[in-house]
PDB file of N, CA and C in Angstrom:
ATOM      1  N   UNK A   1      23.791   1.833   8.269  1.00  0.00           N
ATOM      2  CA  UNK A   1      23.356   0.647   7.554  1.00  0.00           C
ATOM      3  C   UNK A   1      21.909   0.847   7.107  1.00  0.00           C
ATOM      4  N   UNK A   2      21.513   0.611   5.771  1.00  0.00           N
ATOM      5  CA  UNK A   2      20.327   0.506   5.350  1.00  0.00           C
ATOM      6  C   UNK A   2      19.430  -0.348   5.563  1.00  0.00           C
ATOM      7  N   UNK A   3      18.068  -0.140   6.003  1.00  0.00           N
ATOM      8  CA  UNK A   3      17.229  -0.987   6.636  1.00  0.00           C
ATOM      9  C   UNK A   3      16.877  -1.839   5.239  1.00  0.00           C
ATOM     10  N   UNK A   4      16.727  -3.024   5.397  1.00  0.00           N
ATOM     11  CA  UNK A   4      15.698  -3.919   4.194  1.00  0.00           C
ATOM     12  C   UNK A   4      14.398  -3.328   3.726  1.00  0.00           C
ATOM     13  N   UNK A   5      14.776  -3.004   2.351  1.00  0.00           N
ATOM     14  CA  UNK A   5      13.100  -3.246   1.797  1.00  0.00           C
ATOM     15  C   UNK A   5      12.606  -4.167   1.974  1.00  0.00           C
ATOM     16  N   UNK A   6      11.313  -3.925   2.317  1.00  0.00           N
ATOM     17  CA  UNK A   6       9.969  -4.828   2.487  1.00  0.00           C
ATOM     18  C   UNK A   6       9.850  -5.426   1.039  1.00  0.00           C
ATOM     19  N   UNK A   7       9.768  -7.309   0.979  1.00  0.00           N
ATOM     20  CA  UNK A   7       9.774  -7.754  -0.023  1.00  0.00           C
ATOM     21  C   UNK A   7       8.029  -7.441  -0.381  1.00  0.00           C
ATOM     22  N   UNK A   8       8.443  -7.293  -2.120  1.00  0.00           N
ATOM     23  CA  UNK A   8       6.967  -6.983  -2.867  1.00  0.00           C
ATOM     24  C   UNK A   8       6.106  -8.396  -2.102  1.00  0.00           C
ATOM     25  N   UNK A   9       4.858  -7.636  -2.527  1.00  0.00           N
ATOM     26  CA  UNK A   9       3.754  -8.301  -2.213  1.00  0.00           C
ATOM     27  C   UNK A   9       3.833  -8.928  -3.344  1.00  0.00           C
ATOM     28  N   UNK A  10       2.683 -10.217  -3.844  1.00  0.00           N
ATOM     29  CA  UNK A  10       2.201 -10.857  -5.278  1.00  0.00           C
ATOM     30  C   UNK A  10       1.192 -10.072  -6.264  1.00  0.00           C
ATOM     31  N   UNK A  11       1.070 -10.041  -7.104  1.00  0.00           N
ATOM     32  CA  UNK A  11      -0.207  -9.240  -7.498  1.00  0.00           C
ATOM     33  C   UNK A  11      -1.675  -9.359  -6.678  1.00  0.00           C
ATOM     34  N   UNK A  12      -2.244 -10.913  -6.677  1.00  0.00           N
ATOM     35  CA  UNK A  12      -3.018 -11.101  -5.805  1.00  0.00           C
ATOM     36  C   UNK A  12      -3.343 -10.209  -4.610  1.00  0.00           C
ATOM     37  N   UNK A  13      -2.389  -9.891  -3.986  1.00  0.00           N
ATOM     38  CA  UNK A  13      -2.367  -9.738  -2.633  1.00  0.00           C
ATOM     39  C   UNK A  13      -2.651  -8.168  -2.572  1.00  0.00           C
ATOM     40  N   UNK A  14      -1.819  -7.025  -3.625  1.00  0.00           N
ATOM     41  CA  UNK A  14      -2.265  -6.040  -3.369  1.00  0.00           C
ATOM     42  C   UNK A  14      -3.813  -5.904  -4.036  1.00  0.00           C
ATOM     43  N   UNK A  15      -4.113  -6.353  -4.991  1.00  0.00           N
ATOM     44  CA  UNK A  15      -5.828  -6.619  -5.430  1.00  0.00           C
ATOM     45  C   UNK A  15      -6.775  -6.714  -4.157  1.00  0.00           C
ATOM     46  N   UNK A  16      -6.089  -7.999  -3.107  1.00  0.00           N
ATOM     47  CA  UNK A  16      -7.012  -8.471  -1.993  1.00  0.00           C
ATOM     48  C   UNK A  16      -7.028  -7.063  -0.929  1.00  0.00           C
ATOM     49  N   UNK A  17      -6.056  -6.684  -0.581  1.00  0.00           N
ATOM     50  CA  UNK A  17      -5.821  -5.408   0.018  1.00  0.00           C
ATOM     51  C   UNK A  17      -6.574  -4.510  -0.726  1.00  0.00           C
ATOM     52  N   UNK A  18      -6.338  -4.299  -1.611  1.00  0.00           N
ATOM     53  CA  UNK A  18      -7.129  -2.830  -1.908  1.00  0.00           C
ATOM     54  C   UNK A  18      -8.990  -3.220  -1.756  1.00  0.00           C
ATOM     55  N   UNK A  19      -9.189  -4.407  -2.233  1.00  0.00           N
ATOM     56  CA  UNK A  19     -10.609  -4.500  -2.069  1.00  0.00           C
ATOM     57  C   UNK A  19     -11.057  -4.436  -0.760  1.00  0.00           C
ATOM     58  N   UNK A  20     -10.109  -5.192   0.325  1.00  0.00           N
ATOM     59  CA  UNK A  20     -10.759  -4.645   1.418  1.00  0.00           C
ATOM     60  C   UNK A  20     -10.383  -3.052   2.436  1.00  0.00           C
ATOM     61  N   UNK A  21      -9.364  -2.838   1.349  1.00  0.00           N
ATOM     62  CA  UNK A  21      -9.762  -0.904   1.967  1.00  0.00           C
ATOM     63  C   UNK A  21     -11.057  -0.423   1.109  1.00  0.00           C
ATOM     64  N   UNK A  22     -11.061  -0.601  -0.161  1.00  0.00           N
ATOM     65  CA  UNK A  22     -12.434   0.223  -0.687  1.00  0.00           C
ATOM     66  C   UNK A  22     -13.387   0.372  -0.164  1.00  0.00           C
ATOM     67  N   UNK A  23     -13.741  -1.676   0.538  1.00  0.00           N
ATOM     68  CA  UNK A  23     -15.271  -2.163   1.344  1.00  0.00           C
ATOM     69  C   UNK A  23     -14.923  -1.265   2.408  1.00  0.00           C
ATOM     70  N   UNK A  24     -13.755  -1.170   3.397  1.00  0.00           N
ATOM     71  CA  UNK A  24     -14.005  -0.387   4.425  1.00  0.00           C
ATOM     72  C   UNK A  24     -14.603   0.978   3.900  1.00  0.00           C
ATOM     73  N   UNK A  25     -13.652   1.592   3.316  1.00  0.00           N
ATOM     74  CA  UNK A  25     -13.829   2.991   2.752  1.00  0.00           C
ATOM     75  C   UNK A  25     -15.468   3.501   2.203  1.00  0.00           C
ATOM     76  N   UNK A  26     -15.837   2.566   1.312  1.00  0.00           N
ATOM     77  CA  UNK A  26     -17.175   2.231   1.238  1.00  0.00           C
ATOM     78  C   UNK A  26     -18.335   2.749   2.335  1.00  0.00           C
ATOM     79  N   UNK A  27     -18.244   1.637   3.827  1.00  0.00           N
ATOM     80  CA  UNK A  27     -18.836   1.710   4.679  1.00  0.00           C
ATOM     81  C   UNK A  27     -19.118   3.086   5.305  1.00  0.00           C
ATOM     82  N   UNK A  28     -17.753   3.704   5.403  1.00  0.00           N
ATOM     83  CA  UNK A  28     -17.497   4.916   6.319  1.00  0.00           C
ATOM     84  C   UNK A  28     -18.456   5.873   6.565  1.00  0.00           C
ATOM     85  N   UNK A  29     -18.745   6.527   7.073  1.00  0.00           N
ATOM     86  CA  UNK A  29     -19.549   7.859   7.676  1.00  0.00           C
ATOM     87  C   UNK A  29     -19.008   8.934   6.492  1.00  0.00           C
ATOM     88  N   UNK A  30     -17.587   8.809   6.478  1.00  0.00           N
ATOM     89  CA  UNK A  30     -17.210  10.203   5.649  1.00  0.00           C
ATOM     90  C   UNK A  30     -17.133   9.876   4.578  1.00  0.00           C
ATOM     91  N   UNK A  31     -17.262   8.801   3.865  1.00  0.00           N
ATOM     92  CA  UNK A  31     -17.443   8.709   2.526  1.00  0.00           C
ATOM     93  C   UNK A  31     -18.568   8.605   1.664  1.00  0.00           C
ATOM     94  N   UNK A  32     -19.762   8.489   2.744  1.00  0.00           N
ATOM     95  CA  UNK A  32     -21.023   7.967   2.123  1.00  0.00           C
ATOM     96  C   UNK A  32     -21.730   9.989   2.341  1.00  0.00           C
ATOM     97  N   UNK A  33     -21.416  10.463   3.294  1.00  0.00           N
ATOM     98  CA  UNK A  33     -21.488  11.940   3.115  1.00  0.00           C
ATOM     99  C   UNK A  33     -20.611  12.457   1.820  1.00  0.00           C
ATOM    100  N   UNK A  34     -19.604  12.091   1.536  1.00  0.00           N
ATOM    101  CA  UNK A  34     -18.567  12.981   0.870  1.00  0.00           C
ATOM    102  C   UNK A  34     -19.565  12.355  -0.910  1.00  0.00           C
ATOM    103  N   UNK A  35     -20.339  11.174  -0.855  1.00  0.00           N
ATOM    104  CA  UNK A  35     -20.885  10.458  -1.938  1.00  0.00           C
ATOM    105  C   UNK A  35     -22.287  11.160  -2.232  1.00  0.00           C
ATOM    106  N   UNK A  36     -22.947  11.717  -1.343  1.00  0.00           N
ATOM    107  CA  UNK A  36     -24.147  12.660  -1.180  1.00  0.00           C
ATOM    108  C   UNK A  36     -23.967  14.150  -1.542  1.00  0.00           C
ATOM    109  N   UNK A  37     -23.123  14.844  -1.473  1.00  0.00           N
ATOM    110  CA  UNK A  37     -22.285  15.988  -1.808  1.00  0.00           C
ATOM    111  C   UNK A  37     -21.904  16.002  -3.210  1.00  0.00           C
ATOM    112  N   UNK A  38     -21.250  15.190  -3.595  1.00  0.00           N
ATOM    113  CA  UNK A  38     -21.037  14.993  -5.204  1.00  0.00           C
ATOM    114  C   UNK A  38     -21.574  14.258  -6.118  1.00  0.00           C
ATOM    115  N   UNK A  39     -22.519  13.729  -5.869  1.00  0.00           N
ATOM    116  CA  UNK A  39     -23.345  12.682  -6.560  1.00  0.00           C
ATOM    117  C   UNK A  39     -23.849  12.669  -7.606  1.00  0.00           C
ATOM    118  N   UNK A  40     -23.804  14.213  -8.554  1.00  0.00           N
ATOM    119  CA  UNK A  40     -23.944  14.670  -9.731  1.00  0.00           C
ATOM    120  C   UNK A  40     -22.622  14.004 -10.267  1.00  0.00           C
ATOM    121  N   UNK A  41     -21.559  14.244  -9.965  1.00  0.00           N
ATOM    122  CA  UNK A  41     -19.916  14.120 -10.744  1.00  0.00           C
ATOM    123  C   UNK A  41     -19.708  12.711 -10.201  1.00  0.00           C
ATOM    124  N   UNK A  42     -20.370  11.980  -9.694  1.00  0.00           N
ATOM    125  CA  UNK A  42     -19.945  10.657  -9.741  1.00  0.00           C
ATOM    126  C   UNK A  42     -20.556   9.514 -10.127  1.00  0.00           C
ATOM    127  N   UNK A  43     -21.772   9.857 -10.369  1.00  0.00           N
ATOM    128  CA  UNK A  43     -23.269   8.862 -11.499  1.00  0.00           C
ATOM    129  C   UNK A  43     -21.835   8.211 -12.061  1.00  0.00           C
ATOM    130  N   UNK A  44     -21.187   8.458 -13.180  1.00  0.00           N
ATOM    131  CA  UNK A  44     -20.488   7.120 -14.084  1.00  0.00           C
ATOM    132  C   UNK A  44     -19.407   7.030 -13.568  1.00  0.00           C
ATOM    133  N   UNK A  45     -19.223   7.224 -12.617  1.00  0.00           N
ATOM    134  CA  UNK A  45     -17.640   6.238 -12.274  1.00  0.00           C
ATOM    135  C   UNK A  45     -17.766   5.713 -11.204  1.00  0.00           C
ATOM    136  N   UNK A  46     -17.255   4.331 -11.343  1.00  0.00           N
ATOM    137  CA  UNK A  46     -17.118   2.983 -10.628  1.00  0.00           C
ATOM    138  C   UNK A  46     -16.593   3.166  -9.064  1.00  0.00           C
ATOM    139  N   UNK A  47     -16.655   2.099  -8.396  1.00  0.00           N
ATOM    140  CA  UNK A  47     -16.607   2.330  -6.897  1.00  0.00           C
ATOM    141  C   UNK A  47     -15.013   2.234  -6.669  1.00  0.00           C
ATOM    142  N   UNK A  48     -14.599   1.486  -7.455  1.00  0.00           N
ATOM    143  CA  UNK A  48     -12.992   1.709  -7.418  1.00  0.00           C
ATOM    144  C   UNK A  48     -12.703   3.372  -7.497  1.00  0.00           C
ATOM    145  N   UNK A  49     -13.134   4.237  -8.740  1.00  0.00           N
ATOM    146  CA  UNK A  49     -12.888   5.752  -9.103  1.00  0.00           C
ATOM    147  C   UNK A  49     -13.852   6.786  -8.206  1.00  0.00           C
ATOM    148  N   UNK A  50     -14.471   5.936  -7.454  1.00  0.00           N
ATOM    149  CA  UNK A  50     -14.866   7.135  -6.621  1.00  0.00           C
ATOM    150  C   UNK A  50     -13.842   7.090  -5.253  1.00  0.00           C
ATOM    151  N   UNK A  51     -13.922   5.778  -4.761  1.00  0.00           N
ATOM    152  CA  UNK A  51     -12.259   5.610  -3.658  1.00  0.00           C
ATOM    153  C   UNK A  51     -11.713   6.528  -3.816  1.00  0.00           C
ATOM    154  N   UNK A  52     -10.823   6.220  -5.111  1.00  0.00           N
ATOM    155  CA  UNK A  52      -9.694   6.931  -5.575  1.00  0.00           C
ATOM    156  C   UNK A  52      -9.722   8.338  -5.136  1.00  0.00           C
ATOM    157  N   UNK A  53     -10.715   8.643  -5.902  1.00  0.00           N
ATOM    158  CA  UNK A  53     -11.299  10.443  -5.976  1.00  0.00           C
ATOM    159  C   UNK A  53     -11.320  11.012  -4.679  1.00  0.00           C
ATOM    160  N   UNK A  54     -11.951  10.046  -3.952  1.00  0.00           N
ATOM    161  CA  UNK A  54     -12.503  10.491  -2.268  1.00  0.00           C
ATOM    162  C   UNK A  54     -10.970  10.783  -1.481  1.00  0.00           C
ATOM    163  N   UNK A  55     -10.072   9.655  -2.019  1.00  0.00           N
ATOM    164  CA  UNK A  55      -8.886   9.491  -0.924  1.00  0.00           C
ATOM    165  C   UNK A  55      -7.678  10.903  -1.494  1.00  0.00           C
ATOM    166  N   UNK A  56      -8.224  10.979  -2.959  1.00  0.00           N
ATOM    167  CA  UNK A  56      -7.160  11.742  -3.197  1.00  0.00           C
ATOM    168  C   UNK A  56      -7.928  13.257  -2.557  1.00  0.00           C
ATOM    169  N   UNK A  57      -8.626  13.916  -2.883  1.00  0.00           N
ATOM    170  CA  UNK A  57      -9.389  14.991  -2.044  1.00  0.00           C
ATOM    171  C   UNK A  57      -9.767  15.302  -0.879  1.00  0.00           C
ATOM    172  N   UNK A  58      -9.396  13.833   0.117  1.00  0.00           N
ATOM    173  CA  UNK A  58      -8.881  13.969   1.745  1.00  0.00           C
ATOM    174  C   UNK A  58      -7.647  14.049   1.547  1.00  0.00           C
ATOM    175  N   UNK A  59      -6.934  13.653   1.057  1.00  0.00           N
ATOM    176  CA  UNK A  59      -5.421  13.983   1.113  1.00  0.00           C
ATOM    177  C   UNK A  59      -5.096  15.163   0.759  1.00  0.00           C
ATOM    178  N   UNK A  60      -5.410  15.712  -0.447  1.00  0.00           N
ATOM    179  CA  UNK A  60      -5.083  17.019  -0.781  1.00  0.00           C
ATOM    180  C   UNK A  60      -5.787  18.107   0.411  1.00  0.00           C
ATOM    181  N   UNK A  61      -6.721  17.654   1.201  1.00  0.00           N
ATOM    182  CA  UNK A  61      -7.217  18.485   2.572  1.00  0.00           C
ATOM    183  C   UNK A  61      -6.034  18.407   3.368  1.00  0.00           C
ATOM    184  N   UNK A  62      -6.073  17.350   3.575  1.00  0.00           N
ATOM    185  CA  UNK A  62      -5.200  17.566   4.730  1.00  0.00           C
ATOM    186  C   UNK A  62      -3.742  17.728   4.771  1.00  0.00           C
ATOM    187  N   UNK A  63      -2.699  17.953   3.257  1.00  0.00           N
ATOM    188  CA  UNK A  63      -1.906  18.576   2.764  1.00  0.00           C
ATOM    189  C   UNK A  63      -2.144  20.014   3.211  1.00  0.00           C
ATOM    190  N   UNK A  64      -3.327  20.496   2.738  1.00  0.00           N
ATOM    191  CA  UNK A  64      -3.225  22.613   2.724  1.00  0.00           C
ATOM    192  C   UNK A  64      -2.886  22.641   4.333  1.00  0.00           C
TER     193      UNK A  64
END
């Protein structure tokens, strides 16, 4: 028997979620290092596109 999908969230709600992973993400030890390290390639993009950037380049780490 197939378990239930989890009913969608509202739009709202994943917006509210993601803002408060960014603020965490934001805060972190390893992101504010990982923000000092690249800080040439990230002057114009927004705190949303640096998240992004940061989470996708820990992920692709810890993929290899």
């Amino acid at each position: 028997m197939a378990s239930p999908s989890p009913s969608p969230l509202p739009p709202f709600a994943d917006q509210h979620i993601w803002d408060s992973l960014k603020r965490a993400i934001a805060h972190s030890s390893g992101f504010q290092r990982w923000q000092l390290e690249h800080h040439s390639q990230l002057e114009a993009l927004t705190l949303d596109q640096q998240v992004s950037h940061y989470l996708r380049q820990t992920l692709e780490t810890l993929a290899y």
